[in-house]
N, C-alpha and C. Protein backbone atom coordinates (compact mmCIF):
# COMPACT_ATOMS: atom_id res chain seq x y z
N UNK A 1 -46.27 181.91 212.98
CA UNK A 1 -44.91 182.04 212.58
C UNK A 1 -44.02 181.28 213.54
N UNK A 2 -44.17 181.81 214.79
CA UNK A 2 -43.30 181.14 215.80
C UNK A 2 -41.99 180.36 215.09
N UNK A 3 -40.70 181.13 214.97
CA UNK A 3 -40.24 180.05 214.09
C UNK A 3 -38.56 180.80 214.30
N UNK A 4 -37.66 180.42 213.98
CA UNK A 4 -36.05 180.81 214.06
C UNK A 4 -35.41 180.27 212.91
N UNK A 5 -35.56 180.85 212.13
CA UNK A 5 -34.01 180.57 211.08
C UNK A 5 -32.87 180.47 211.56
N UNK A 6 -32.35 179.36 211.76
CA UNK A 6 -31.31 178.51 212.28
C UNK A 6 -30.49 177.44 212.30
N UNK A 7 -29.47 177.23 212.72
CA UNK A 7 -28.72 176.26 212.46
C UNK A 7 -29.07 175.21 213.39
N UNK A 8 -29.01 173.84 213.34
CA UNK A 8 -29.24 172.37 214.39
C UNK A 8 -28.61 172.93 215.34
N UNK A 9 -28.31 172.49 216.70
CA UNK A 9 -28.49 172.34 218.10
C UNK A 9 -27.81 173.73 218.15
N UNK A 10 -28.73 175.00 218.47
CA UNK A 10 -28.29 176.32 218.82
C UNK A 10 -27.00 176.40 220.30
N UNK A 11 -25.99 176.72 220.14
CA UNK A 11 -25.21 176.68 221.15
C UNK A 11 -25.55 177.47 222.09
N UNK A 12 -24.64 177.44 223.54
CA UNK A 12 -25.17 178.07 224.68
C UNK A 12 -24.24 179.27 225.14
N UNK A 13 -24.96 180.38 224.83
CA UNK A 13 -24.19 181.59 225.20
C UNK A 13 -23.12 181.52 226.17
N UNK A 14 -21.51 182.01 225.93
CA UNK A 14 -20.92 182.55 226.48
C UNK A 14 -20.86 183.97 227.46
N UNK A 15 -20.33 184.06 228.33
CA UNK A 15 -20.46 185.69 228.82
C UNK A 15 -20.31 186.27 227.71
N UNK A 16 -18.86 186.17 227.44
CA UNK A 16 -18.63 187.43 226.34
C UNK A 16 -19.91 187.12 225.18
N UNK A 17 -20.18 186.27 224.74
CA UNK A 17 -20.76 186.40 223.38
C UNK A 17 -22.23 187.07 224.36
N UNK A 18 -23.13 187.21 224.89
CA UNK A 18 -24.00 187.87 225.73
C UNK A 18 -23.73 189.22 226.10
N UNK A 19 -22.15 189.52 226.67
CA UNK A 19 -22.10 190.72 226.98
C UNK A 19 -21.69 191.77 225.01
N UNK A 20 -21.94 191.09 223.73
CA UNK A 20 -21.93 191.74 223.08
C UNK A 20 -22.78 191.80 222.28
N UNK A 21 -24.13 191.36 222.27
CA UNK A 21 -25.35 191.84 222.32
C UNK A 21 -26.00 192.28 222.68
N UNK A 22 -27.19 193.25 222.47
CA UNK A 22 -28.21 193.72 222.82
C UNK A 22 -29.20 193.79 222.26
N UNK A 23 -30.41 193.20 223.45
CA UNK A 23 -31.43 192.97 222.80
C UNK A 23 -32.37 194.69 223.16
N UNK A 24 -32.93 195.21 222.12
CA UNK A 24 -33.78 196.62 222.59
C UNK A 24 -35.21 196.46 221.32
N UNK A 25 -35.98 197.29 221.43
CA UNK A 25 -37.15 197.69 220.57
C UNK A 25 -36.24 197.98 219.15
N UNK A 26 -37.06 197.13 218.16
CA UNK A 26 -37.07 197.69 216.76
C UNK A 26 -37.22 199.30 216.89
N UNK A 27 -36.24 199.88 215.48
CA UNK A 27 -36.23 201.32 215.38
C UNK A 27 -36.73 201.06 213.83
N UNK A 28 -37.07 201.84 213.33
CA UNK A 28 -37.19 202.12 211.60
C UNK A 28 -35.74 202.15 211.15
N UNK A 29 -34.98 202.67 211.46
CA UNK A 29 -33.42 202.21 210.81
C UNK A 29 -33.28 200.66 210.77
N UNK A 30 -33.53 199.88 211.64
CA UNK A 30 -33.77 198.78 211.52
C UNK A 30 -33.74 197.46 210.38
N UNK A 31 -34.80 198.68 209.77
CA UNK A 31 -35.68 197.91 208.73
C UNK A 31 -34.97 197.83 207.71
N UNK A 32 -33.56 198.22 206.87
CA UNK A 32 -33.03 197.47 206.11
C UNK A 32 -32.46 195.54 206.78
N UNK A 33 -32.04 195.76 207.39
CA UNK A 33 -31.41 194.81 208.19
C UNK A 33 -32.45 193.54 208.23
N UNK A 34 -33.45 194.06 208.65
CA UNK A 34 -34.51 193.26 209.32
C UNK A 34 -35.05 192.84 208.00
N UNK A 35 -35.08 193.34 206.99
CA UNK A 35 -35.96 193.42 205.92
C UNK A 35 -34.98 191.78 205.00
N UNK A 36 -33.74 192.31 204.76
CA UNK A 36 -32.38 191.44 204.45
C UNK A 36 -32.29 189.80 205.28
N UNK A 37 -32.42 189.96 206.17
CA UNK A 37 -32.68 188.51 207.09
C UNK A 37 -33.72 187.78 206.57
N UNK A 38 -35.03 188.23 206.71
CA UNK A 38 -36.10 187.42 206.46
C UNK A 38 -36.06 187.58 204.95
N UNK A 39 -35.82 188.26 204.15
CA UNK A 39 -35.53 187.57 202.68
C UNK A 39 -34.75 186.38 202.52
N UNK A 40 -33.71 186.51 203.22
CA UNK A 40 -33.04 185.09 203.09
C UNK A 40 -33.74 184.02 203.89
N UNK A 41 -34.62 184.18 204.46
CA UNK A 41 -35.19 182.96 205.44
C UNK A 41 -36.17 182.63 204.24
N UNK A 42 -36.92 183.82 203.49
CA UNK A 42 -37.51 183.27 202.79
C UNK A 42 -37.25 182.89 201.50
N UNK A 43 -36.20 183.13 200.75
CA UNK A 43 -35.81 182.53 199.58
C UNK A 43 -35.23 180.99 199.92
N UNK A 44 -34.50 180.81 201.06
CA UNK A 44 -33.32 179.68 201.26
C UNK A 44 -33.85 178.84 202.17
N UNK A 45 -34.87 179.24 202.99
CA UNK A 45 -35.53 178.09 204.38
C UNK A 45 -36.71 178.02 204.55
N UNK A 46 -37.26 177.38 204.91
CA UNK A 46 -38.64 176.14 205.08
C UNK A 46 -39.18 176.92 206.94
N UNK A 47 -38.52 177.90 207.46
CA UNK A 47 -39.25 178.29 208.62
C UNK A 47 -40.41 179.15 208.36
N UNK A 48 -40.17 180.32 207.65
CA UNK A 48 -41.80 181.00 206.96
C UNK A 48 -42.37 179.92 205.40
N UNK A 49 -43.38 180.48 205.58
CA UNK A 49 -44.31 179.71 204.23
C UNK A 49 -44.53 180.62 203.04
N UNK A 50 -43.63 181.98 203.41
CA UNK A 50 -43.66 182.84 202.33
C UNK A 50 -43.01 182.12 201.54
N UNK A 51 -43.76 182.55 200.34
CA UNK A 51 -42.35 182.15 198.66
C UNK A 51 -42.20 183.30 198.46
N UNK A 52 -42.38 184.37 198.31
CA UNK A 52 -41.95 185.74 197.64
C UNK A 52 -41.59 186.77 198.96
N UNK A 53 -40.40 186.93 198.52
CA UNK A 53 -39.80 187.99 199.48
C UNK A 53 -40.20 189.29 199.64
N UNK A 54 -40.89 190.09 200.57
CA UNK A 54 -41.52 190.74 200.88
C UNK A 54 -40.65 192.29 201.10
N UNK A 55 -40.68 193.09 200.18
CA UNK A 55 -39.88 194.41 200.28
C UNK A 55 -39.76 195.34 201.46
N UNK A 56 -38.50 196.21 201.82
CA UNK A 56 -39.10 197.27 202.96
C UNK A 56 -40.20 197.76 203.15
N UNK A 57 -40.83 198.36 202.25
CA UNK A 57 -42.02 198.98 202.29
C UNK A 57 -43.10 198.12 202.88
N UNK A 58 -43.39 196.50 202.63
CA UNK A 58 -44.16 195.90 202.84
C UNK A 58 -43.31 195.34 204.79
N UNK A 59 -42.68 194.99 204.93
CA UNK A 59 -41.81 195.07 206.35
C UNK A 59 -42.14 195.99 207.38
N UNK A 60 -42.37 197.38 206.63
CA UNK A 60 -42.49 198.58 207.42
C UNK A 60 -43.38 198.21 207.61
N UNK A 61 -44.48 198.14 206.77
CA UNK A 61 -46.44 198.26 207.22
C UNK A 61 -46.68 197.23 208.28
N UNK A 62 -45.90 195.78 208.12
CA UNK A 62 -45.92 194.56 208.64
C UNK A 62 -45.63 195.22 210.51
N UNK A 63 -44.20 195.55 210.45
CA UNK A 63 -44.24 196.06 211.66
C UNK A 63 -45.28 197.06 212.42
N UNK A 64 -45.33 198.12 211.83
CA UNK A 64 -46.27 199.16 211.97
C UNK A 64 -47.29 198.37 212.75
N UNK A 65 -47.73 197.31 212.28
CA UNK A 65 -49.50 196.59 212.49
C UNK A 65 -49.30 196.06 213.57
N UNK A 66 -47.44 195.60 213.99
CA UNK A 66 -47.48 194.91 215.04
C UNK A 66 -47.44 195.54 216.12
N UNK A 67 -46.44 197.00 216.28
CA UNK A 67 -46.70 197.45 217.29
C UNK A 67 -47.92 198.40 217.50
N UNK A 68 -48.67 198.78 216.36
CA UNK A 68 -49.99 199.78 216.55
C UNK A 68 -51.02 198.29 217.45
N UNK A 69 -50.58 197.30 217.40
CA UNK A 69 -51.40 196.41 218.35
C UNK A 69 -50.81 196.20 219.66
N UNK A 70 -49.95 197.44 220.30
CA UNK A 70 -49.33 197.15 221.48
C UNK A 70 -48.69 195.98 221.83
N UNK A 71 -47.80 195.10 221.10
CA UNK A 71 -46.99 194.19 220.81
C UNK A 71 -45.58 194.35 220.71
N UNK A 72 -44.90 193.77 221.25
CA UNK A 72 -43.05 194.28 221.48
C UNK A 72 -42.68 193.68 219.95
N UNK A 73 -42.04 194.64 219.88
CA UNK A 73 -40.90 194.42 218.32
C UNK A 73 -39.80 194.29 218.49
N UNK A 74 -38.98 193.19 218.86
CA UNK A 74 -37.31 193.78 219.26
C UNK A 74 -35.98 193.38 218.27
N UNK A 75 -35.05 193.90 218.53
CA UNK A 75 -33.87 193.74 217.50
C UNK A 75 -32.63 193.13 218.16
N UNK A 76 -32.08 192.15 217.76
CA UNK A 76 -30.87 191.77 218.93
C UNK A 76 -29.68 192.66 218.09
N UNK A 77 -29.16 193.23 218.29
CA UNK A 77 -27.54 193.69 217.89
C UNK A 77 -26.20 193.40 218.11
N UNK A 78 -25.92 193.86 217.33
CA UNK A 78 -24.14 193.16 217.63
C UNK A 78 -23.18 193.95 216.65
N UNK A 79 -22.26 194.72 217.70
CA UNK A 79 -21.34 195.76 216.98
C UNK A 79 -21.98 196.66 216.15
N UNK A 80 -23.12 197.20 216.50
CA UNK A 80 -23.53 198.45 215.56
C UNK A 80 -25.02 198.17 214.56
N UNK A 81 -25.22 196.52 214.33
CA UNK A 81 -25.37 195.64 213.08
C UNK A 81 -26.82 194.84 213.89
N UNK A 82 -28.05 195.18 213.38
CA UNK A 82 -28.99 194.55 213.64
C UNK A 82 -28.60 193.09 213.18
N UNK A 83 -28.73 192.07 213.87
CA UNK A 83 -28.71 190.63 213.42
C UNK A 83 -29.53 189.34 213.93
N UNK A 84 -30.49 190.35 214.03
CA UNK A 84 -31.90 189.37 214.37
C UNK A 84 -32.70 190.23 215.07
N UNK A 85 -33.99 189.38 214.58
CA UNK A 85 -35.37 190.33 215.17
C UNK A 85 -36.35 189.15 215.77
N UNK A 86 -37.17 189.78 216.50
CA UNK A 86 -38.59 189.06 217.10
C UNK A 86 -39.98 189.53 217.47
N UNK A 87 -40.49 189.24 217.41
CA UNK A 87 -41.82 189.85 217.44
C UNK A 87 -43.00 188.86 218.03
N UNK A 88 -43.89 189.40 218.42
CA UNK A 88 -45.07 188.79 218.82
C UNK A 88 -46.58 189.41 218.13
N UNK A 89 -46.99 188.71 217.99
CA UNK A 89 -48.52 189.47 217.62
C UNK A 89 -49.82 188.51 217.66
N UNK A 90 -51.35 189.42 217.50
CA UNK A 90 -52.50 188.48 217.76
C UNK A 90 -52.38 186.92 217.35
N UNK A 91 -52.20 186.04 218.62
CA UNK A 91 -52.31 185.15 217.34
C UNK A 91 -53.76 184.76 216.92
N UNK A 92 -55.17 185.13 216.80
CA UNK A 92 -55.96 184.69 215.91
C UNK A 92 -57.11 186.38 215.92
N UNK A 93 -57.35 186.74 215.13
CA UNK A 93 -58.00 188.42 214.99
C UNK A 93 -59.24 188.34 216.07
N UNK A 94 -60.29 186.75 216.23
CA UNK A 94 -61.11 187.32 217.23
C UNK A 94 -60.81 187.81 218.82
N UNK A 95 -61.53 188.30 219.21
CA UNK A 95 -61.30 189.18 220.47
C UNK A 95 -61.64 187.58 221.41
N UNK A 96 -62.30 186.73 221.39
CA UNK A 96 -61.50 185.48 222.84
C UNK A 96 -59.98 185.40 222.41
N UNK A 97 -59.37 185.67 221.39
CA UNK A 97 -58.22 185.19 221.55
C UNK A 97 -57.05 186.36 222.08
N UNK A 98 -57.46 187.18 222.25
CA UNK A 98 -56.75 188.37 222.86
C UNK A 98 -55.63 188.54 223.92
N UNK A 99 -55.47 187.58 224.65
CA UNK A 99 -54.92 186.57 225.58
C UNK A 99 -53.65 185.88 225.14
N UNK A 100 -53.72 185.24 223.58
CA UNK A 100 -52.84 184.54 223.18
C UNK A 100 -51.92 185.34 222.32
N UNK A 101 -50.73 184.73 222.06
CA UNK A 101 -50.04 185.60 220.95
C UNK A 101 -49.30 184.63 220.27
N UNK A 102 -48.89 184.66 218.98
CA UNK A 102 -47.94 183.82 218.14
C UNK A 102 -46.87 185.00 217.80
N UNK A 103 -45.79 183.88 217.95
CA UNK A 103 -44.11 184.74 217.98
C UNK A 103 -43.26 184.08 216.79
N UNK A 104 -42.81 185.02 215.97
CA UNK A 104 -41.55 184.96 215.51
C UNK A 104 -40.13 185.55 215.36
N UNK A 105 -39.41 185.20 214.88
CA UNK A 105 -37.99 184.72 215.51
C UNK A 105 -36.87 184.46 214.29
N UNK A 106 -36.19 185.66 213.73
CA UNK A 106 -35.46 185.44 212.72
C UNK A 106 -34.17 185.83 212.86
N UNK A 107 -32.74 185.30 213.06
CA UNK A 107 -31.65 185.70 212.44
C UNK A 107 -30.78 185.56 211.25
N UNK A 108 -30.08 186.33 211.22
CA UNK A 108 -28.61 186.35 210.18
C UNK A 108 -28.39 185.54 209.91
N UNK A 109 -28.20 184.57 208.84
CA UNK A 109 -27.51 183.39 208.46
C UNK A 109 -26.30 183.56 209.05
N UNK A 110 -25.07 184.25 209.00
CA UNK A 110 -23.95 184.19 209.50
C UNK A 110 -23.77 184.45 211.15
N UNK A 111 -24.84 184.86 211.70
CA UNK A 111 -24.83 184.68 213.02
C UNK A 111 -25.99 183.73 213.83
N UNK A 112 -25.79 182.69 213.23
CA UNK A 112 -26.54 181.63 213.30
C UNK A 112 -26.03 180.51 214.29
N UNK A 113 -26.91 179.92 215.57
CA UNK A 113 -25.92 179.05 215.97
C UNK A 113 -25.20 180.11 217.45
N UNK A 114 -25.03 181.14 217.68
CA UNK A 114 -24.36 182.09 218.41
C UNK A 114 -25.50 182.03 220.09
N UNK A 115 -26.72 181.25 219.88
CA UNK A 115 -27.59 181.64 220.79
C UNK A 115 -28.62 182.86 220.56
N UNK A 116 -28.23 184.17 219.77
CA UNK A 116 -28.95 184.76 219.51
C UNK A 116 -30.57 184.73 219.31
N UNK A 117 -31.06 183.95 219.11
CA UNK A 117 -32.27 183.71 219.28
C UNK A 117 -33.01 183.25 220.64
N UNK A 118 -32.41 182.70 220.98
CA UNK A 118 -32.74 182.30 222.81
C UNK A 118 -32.30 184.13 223.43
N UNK A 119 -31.56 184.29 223.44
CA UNK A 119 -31.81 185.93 223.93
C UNK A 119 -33.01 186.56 223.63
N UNK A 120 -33.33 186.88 222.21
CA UNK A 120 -34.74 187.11 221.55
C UNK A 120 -36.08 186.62 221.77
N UNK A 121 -35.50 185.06 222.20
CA UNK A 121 -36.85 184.44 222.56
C UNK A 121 -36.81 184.75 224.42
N UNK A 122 -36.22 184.71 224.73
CA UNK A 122 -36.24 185.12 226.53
C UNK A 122 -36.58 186.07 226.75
N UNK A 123 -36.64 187.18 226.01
CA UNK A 123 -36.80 188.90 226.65
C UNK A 123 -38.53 189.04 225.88
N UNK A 124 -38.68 188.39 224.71
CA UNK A 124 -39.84 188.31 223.86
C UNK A 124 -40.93 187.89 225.04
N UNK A 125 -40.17 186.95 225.97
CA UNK A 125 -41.35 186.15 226.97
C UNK A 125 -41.72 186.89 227.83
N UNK A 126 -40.47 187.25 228.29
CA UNK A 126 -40.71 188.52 229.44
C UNK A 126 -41.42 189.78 229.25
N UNK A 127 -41.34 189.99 228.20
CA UNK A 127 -41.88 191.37 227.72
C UNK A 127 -43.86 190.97 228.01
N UNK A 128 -43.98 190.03 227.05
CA UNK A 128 -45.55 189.46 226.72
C UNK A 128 -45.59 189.30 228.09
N UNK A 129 -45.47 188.33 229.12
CA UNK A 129 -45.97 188.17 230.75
C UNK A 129 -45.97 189.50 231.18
N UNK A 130 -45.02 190.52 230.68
CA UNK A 130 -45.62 191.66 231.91
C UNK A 130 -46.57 192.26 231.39
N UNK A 131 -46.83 192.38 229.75
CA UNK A 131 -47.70 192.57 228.98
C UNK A 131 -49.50 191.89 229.40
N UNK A 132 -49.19 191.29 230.19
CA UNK A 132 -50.97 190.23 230.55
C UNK A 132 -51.18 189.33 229.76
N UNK A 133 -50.17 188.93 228.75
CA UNK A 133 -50.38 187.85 227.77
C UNK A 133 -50.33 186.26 228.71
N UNK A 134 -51.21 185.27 228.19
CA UNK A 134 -51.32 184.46 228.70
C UNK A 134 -51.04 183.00 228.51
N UNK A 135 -50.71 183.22 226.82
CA UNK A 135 -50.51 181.70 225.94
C UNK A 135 -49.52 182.47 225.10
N UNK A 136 -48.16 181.84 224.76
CA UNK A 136 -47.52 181.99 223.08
C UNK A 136 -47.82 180.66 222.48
N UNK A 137 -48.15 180.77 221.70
CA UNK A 137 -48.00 180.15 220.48
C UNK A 137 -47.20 180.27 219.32
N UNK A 138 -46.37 178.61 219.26
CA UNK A 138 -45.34 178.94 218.15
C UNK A 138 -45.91 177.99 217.18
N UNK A 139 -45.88 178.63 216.00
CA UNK A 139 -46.04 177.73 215.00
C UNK A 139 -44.95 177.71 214.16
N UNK A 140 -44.23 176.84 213.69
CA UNK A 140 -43.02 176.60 213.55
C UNK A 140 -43.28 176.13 212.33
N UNK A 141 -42.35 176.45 211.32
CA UNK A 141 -42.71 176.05 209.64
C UNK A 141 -41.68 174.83 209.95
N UNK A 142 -41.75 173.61 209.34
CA UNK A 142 -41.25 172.47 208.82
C UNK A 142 -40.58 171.84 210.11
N UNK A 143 -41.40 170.39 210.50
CA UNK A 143 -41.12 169.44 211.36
C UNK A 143 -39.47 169.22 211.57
N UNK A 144 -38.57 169.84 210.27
CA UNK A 144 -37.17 169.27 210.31
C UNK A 144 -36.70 170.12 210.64
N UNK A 145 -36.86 171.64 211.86
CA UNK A 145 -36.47 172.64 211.70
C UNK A 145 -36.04 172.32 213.28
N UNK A 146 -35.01 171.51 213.50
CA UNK A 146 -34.51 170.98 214.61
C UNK A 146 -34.44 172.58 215.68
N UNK A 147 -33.91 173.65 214.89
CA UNK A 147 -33.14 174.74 215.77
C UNK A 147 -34.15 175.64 216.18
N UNK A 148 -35.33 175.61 215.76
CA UNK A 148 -36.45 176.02 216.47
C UNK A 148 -37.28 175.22 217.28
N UNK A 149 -37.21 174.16 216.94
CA UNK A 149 -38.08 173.22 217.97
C UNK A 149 -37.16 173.20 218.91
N UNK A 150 -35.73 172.61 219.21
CA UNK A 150 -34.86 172.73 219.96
C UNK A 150 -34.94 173.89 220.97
N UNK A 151 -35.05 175.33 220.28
CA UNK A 151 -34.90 176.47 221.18
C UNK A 151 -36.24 177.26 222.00
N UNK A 152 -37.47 177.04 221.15
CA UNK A 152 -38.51 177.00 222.07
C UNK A 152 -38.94 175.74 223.48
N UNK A 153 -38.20 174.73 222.52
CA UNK A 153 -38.10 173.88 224.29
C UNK A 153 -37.55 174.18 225.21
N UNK A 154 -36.12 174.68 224.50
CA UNK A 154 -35.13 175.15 225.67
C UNK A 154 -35.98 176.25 226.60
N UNK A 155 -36.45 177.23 225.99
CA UNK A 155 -36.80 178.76 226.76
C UNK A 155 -38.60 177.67 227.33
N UNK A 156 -39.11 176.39 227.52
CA UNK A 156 -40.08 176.08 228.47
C UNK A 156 -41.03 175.91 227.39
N UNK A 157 -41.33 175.90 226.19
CA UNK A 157 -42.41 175.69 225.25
C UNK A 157 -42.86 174.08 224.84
N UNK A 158 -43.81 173.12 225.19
CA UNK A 158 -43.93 172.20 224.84
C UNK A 158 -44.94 171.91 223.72
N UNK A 159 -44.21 170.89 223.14
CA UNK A 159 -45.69 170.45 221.92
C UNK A 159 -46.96 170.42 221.77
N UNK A 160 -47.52 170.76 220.86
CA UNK A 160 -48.82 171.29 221.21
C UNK A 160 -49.84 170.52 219.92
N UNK A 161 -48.81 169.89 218.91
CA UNK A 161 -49.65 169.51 217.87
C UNK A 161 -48.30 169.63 216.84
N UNK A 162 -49.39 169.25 215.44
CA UNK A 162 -48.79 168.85 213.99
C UNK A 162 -49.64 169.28 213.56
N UNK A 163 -49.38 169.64 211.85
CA UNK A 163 -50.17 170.44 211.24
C UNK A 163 -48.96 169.01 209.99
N UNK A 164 -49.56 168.11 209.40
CA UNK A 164 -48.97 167.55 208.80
C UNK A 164 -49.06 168.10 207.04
N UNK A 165 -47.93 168.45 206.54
CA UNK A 165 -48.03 168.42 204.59
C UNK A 165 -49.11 169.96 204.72
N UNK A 166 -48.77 170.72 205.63
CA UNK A 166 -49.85 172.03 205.26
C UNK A 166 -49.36 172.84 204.34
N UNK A 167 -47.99 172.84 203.91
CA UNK A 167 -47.29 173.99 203.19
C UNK A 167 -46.97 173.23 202.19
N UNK A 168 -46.86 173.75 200.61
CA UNK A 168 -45.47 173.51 199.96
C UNK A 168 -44.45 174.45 199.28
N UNK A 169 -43.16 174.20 199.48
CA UNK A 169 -42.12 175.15 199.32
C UNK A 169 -40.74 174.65 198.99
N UNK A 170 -40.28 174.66 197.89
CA UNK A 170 -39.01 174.36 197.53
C UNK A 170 -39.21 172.98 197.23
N UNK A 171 -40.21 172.62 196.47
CA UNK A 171 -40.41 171.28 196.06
C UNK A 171 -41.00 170.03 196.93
N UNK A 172 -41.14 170.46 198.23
CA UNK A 172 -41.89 169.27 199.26
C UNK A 172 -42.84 169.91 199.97
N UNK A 173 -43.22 168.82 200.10
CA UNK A 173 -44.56 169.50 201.72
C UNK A 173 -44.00 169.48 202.93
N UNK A 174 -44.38 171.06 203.85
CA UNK A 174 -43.70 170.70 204.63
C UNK A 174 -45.13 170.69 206.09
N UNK A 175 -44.28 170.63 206.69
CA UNK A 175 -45.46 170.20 208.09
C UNK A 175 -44.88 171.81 208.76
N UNK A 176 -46.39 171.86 210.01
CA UNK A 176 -46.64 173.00 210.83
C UNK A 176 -46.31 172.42 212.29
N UNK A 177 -45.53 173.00 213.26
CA UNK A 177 -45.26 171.89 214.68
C UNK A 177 -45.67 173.16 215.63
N UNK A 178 -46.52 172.93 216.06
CA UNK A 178 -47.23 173.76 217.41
C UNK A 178 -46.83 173.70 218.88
N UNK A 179 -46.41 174.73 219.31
CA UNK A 179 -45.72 174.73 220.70
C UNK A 179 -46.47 175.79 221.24
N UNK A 180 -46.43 175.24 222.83
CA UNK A 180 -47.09 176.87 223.02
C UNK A 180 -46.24 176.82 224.58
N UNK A 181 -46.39 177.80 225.17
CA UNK A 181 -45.89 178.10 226.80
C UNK A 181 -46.71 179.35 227.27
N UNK A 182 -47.32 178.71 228.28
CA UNK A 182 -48.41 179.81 229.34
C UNK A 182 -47.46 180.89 230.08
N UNK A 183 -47.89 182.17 230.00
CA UNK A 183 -47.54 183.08 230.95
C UNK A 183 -48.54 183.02 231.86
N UNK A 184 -47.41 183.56 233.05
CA UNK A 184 -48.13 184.28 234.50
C UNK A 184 -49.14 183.12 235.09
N UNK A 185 -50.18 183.18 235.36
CA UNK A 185 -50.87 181.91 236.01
C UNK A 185 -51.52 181.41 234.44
N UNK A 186 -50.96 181.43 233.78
CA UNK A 186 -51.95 180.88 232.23
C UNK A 186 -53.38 180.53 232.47
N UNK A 187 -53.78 179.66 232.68
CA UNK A 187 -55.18 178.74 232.38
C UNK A 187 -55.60 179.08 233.87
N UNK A 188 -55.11 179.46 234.42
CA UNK A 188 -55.37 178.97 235.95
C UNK A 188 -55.96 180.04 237.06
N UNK A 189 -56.59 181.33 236.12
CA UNK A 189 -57.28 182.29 236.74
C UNK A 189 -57.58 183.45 235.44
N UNK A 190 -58.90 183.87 235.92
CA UNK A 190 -59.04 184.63 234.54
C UNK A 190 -58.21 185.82 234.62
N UNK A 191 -58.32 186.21 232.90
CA UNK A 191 -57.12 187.02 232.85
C UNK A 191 -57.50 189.02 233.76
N UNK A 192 -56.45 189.56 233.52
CA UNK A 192 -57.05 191.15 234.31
C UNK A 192 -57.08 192.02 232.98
């Protein structure tokens, strides 16, 4: 997934716009909110490869799986109003890959552009390194998705690959762009 529904060149937080967010753990109240975002990412944008919008009920279980795998779920807020979420989870089911994780990364169309996602993606990192995680992996839906490639560079994530014409959605093929960024000593001692 690794991916941000977003607008081109994400701007750079203000105090105030920082001091009126908060980023904390997904709650189940949540889940209308959360549920509403990624429908619109997936009816209107090329960052997931879903075509069919996926109901609360199916959201709930989705989450459920992520944190019953000891995986941070978090919600950024603003004035009361969930307006973006993030998550991390296995990124591949065998046990060598246990180590790695793939992250995604969705906001609000109307609070798009605010930085909000670089908050999400910064605390997402922090969380996984104290977690013993050792690799994220982003896989990022569609090569033209400037505001995610943009913002995983920003927060230290470099290219990692192409996945060229793997998807199609909304009438084109789109490409897969692979980023990843090592926690803690990454590669460079086995893990504990």
């Amino acid at each position: 997934m690794g991916m941000i529904a977003g607008l081109p060149g994400a701007s750079i937080l203000s105090k105030d716009a920082i001091m009126n967010i908060i980023v904390r753990e997904s709650a189940p109240s949540d889940l209308p909110a959360i549920t509403e975002i990624y429908q619109h990412a997936v009816v209107h944008g090329n960052a997931s490869f879903e075509v069919d919008p996926p109901d609360i009920t199916e959201m709930s279980r989705r989450r459920e799986v992520i944190l019953g795998g000891g995986y941070p779920y978090l919600v950024a807020e603003r004035g009361g109003r969930a307006v973006g979420y993030s998550y991390a989870g296995a990124y591949r089911p065998r046990r060598a890959y246990r180590f790695a994780v793939e992250n995604s990364i969705y906001v609000a169309p109307d609070q798009q552009g605010a930085g909000i996602g670089r908050l999400l993606l910064s605390e997402l990192i922090k969380r996984l390194e104290a977690g013993g995680f050792r690799l994220i992996v982003a896989v990022i839906g569609d090569s033209a998705n400037a505001a995610s490639i943009t913002l995983h560079a920003r927060c230290g994530f470099t290219h990692a690959g192409l996945l060229p014409a793997v998807g199609w959605k909304h009438g084109r093929w789109l490409d897969s762009v692979l980023m990843t960024l090592p926690l803690g000593d990454g590669n460079k001692s086995a893990p504990v």
